[in-house]
C-alpha atoms as a PDB file:
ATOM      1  CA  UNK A   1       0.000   0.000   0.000  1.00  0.00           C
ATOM      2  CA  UNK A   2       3.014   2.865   0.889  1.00  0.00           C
ATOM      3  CA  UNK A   3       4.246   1.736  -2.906  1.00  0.00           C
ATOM      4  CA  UNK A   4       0.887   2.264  -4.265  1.00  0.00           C
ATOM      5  CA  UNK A   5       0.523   5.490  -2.314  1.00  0.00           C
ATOM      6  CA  UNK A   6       3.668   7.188  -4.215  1.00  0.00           C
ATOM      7  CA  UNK A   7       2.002   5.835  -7.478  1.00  0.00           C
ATOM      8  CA  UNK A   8       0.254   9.631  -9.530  1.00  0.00           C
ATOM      9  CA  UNK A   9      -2.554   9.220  -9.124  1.00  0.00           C
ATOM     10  CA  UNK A  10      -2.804   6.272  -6.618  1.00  0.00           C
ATOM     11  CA  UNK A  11      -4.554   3.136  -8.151  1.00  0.00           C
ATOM     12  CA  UNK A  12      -8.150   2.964  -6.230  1.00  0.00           C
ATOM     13  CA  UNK A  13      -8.018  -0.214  -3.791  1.00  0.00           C
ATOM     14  CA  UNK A  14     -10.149  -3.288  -4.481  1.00  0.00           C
ATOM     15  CA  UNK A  15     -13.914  -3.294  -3.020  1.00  0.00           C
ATOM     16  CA  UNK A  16     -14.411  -6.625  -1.167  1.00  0.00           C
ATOM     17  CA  UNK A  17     -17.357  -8.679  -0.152  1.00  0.00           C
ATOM     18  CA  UNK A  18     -18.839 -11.883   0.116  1.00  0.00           C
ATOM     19  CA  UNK A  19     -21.899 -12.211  -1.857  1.00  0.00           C
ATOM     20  CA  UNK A  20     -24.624 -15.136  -0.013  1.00  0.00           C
ATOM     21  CA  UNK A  21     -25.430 -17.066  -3.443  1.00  0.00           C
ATOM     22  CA  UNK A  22     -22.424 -17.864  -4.387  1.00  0.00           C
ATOM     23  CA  UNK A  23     -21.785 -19.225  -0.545  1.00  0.00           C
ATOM     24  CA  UNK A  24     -20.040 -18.294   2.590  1.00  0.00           C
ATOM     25  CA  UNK A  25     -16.539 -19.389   1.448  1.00  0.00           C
ATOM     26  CA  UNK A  26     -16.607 -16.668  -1.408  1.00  0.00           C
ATOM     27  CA  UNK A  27     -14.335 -13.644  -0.891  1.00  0.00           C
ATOM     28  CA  UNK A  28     -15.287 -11.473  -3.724  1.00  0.00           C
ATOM     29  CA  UNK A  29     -12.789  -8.725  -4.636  1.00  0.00           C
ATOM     30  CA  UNK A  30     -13.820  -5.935  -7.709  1.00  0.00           C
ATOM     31  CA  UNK A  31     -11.815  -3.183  -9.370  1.00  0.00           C
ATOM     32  CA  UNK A  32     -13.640   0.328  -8.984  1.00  0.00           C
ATOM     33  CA  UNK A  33     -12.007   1.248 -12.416  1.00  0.00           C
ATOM     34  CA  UNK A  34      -8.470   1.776 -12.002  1.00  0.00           C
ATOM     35  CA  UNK A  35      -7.088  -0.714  -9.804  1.00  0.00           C
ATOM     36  CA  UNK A  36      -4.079  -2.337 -10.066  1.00  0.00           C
ATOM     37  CA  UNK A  37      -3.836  -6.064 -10.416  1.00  0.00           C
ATOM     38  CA  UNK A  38      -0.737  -6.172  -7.966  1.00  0.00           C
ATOM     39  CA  UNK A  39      -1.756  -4.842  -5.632  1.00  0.00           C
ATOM     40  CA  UNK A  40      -4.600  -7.862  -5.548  1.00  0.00           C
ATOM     41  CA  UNK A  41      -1.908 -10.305  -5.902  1.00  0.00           C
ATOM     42  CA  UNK A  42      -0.122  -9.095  -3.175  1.00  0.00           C
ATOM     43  CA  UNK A  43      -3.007  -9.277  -1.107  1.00  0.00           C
ATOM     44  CA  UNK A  44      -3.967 -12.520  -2.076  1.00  0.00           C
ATOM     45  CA  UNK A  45      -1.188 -13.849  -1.317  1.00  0.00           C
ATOM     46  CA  UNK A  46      -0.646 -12.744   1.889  1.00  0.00           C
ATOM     47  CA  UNK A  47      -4.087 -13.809   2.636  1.00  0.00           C
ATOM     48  CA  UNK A  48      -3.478 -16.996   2.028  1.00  0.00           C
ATOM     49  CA  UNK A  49       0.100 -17.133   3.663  1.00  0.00           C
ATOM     50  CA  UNK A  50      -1.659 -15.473   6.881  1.00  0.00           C
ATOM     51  CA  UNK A  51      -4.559 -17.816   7.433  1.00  0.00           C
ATOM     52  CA  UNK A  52      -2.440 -20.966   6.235  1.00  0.00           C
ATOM     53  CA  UNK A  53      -4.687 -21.415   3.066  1.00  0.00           C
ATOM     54  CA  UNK A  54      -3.770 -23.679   0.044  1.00  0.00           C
ATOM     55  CA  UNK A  55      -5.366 -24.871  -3.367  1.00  0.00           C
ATOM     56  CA  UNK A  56      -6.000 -22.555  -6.803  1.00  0.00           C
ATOM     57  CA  UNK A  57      -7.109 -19.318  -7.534  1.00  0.00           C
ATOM     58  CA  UNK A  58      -8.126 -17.063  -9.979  1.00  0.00           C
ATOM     59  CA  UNK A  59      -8.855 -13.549 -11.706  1.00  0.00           C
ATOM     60  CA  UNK A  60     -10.461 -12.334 -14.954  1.00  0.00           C
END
């Protein structure tokens, strides 16, 4: 986030949520417009290294 913060303008942060019908395990992350894919990576990432958390992933 401090890299992203130097970044003109700053890319806009993901919006999370979980969304009920696609189930309670569903972390839903979506771009506002201009965000940058990295900075989902990175978070995903350490996500998954935080909590322990294995198997695949994706993004379109």
């Amino acid at each position: 986030m401090a890299e992203n913060g130097r970044e003109d303008p700053p890319a806009e942060p993901f919006q999370l949520s979980v969304t009920p019908e696609h189930g309670p395990t569903r972390l839903w992350l979506r771009d506002p417009g201009s965000a940058d894919p990295q900075l989902l990576i990175t978070f995903v990432t350490s996500y998954a290294e935080a909590f322990g958390l294995t198997g695949r992933w994706s993004f379109q």
